[in-house]
N, C-alpha and C. Protein backbone atom coordinates (compact mmCIF):
# COMPACT_ATOMS: atom_id res chain seq x y z
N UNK A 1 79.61 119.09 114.92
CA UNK A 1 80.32 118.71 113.73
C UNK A 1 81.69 119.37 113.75
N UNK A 2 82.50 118.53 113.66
CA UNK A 2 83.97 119.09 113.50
C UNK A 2 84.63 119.98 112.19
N UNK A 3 85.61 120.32 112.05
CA UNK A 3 86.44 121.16 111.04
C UNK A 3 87.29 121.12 110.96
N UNK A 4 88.22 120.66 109.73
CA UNK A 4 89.98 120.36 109.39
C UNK A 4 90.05 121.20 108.09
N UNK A 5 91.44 121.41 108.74
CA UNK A 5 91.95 122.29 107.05
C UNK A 5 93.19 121.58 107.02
N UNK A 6 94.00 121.94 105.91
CA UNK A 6 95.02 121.58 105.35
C UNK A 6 95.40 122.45 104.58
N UNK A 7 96.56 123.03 104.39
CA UNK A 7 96.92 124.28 103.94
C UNK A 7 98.25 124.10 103.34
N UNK A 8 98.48 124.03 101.93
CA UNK A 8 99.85 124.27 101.49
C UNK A 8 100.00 125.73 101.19
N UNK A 9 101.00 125.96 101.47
CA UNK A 9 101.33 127.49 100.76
C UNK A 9 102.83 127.66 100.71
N UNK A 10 103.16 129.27 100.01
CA UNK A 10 104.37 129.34 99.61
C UNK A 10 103.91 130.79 99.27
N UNK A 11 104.89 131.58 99.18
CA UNK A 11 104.70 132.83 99.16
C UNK A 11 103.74 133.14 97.92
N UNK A 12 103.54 133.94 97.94
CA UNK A 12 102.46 134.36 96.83
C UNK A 12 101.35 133.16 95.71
N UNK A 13 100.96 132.34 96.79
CA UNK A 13 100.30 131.45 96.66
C UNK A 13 99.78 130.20 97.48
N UNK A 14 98.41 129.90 97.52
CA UNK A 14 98.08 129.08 98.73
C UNK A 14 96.93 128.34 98.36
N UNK A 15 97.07 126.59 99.12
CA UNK A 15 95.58 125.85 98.36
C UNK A 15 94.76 125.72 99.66
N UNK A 16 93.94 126.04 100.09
CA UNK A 16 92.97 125.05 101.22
C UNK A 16 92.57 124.28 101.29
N UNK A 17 92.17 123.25 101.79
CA UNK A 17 91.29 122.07 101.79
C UNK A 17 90.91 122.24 103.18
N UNK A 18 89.64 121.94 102.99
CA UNK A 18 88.36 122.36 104.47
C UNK A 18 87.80 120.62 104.31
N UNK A 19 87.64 120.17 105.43
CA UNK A 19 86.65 119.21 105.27
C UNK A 19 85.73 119.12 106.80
N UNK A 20 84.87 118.53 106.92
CA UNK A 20 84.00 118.87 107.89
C UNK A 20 82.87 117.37 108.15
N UNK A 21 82.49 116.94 109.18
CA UNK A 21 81.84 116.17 109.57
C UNK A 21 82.42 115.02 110.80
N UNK A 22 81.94 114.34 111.27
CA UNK A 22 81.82 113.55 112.45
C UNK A 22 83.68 112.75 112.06
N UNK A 23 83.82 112.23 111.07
CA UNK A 23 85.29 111.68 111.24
C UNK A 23 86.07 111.88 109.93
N UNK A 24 87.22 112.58 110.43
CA UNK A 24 88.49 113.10 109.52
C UNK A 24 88.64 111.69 108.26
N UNK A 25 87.89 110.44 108.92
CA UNK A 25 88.81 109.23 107.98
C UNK A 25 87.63 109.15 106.60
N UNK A 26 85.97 110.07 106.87
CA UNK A 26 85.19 109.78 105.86
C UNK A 26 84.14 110.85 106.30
N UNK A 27 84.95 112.29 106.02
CA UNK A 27 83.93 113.23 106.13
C UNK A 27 82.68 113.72 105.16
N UNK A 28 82.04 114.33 105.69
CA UNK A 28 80.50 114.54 105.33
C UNK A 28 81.01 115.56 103.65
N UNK A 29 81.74 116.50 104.00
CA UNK A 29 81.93 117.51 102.84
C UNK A 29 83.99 117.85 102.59
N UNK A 30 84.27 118.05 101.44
CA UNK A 30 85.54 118.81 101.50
C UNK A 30 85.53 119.83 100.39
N UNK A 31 86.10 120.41 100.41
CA UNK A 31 86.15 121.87 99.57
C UNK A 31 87.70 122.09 99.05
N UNK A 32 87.97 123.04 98.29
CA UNK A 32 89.10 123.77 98.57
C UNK A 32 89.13 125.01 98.05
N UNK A 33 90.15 125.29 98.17
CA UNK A 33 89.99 126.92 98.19
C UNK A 33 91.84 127.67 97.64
N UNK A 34 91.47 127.91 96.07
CA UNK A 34 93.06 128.28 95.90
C UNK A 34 93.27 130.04 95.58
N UNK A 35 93.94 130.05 96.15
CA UNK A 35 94.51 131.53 96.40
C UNK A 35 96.14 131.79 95.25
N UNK A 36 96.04 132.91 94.75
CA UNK A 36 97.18 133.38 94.48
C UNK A 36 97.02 132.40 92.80
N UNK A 37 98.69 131.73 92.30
CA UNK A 37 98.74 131.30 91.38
C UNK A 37 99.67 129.57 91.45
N UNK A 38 98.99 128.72 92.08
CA UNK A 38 99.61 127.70 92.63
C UNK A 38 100.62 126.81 91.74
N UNK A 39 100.17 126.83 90.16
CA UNK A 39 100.89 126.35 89.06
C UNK A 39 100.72 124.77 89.35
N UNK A 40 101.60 124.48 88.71
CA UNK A 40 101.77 122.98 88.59
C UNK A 40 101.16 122.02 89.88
N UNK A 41 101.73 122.53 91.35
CA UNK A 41 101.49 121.41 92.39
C UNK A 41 100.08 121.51 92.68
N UNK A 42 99.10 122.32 92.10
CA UNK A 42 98.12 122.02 92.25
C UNK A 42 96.88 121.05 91.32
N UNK A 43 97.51 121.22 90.24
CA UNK A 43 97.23 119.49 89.40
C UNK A 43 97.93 118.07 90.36
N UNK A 44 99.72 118.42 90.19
CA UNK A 44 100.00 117.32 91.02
C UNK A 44 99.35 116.92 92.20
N UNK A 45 98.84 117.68 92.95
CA UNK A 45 98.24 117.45 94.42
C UNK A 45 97.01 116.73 94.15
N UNK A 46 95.70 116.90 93.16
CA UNK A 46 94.91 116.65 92.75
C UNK A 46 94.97 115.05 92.06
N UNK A 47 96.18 114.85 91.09
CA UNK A 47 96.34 113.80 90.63
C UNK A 47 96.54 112.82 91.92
N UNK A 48 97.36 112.98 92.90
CA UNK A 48 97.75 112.47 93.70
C UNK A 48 96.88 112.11 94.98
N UNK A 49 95.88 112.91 95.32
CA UNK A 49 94.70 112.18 95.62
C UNK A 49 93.67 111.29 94.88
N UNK A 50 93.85 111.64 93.82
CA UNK A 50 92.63 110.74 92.83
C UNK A 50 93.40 109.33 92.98
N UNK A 51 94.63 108.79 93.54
CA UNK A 51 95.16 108.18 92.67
C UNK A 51 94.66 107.18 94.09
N UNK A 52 94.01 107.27 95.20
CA UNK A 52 93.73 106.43 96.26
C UNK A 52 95.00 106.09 97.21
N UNK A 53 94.36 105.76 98.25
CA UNK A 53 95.07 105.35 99.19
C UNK A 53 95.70 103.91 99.01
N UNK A 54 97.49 104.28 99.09
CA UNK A 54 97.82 102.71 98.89
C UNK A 54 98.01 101.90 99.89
N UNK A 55 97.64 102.47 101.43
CA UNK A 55 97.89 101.57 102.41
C UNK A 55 96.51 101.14 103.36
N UNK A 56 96.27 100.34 103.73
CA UNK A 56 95.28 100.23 104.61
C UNK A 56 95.23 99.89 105.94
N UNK A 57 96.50 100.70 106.78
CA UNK A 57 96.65 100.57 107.97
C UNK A 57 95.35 100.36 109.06
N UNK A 58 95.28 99.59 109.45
CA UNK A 58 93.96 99.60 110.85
C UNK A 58 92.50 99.94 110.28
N UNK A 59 92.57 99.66 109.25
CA UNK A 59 91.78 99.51 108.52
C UNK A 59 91.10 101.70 108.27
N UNK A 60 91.96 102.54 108.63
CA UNK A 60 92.02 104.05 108.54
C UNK A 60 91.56 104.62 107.38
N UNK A 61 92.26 103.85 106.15
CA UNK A 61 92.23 104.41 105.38
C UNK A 61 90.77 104.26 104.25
N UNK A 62 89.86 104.69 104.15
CA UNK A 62 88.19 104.16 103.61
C UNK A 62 88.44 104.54 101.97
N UNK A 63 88.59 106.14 101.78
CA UNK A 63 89.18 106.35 100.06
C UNK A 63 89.92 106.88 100.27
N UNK A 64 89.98 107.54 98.90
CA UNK A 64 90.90 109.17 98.45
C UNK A 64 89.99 110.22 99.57
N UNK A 65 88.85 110.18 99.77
CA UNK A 65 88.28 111.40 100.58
C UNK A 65 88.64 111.66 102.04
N UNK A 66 89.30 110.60 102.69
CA UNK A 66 90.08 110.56 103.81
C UNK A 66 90.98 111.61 103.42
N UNK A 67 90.24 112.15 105.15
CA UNK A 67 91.23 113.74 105.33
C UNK A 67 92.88 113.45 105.25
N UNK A 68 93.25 111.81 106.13
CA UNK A 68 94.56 111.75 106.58
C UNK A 68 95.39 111.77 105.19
N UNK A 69 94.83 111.18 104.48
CA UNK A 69 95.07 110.52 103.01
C UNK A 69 95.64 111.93 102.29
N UNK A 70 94.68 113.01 102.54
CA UNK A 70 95.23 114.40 101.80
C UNK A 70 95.86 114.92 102.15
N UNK A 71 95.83 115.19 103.67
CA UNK A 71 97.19 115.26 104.28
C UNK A 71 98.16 114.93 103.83
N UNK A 72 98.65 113.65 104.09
CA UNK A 72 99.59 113.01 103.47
C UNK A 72 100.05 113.44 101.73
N UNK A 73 98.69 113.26 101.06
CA UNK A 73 99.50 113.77 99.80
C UNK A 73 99.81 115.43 100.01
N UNK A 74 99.56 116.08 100.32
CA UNK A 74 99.81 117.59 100.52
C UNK A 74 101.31 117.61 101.23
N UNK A 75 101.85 116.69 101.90
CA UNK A 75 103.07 116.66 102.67
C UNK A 75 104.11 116.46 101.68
N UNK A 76 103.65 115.56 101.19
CA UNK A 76 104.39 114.78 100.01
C UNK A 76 104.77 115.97 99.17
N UNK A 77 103.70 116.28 98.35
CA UNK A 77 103.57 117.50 97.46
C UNK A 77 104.72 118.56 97.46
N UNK A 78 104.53 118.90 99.05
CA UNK A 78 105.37 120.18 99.83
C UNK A 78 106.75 119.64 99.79
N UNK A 79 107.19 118.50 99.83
CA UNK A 79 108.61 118.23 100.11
C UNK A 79 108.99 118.16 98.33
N UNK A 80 107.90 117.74 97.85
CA UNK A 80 108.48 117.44 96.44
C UNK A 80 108.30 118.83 95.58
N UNK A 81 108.11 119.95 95.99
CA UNK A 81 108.15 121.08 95.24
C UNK A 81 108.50 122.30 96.50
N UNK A 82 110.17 122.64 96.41
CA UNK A 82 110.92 123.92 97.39
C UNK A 82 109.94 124.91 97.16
N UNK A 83 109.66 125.19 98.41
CA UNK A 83 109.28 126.39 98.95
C UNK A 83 107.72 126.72 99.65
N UNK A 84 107.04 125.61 99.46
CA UNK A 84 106.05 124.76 99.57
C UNK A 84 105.97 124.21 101.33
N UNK A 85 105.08 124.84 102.16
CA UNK A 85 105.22 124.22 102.94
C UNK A 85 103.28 123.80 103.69
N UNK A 86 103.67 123.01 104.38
CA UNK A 86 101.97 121.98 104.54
C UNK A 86 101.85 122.58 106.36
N UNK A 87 100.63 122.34 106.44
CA UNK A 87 100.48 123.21 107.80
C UNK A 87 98.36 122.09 107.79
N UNK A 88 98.16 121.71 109.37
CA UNK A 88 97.21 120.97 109.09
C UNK A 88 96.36 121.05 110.22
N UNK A 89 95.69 120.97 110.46
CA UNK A 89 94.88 120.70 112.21
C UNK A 89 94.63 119.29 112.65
N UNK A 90 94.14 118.44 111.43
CA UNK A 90 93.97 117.24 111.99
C UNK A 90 94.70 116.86 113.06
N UNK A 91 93.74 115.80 113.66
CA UNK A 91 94.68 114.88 114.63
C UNK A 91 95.37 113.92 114.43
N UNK A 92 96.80 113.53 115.17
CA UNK A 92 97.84 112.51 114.36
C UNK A 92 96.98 111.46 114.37
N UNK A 93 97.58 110.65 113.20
CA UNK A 93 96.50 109.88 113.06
C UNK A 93 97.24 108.35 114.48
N UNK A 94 98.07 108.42 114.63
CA UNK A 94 98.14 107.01 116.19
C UNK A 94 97.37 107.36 117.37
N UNK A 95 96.74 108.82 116.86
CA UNK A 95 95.49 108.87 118.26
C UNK A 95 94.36 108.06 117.81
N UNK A 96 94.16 108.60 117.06
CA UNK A 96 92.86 107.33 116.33
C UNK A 96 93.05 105.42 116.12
N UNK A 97 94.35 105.08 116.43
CA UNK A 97 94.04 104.15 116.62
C UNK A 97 93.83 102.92 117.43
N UNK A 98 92.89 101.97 117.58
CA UNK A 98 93.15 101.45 118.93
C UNK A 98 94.08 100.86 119.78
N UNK A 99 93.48 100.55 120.98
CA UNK A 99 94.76 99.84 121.96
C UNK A 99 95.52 98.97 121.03
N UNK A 100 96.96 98.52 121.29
CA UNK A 100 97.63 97.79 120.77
C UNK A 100 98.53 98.19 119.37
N UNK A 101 97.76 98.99 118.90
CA UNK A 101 97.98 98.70 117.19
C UNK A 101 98.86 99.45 116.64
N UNK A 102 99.83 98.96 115.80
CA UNK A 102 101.11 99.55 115.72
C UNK A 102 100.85 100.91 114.23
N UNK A 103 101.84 101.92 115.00
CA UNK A 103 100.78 103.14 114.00
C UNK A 103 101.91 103.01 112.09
């Protein structure tokens, strides 16, 4: 069974997200884990996954529980609030997709 995190942080404050099982696009469990005093971007981050995936590239995207999906909002998040920066393990997601298919 595999393991991804996703990690925003900023000095004196940090969110985790762990998720775990056979594929990043509809894992078995996710968690998170907030450290310090994250304030505001950690509602925004939250709203912003609830709010689903608006694209359905290669058919990748299954819900909001898609790791890539939180990723993505956590990137977002980080650019939209200085000082904030996103750090991730997953794999890019154009490895995952098949021959041909434009990422």
């Amino acid at each position: 069974m595999a393991h991804w995190t996703i990690t925003l942080e900023r000095e004196g404050a940090t969110i985790i997200l762990r998720g775990e099982g056979d594929d990043p696009h509809a894992p078995d469990r996710i968690d998170y884990d907030v450290r310090g005093s994250p304030g505001q971007i950690y509602r925004e981050l939250l709203e912003r996954i609830r709010g689903g995936p608006w694209s359905f590239q290669a058919d990748r995207m299954h819900s909001e529980r898609n790791l890539s999906w939180i990723a993505d909002c956590a990137r977002t998040e980080a650019l939209l609030h200085p000082g904030w920066s996103r750090e991730t393990d997953l794999p890019p997601l154009s490895e995952d997709l098949p021959e041909g298919a434009v990422p």
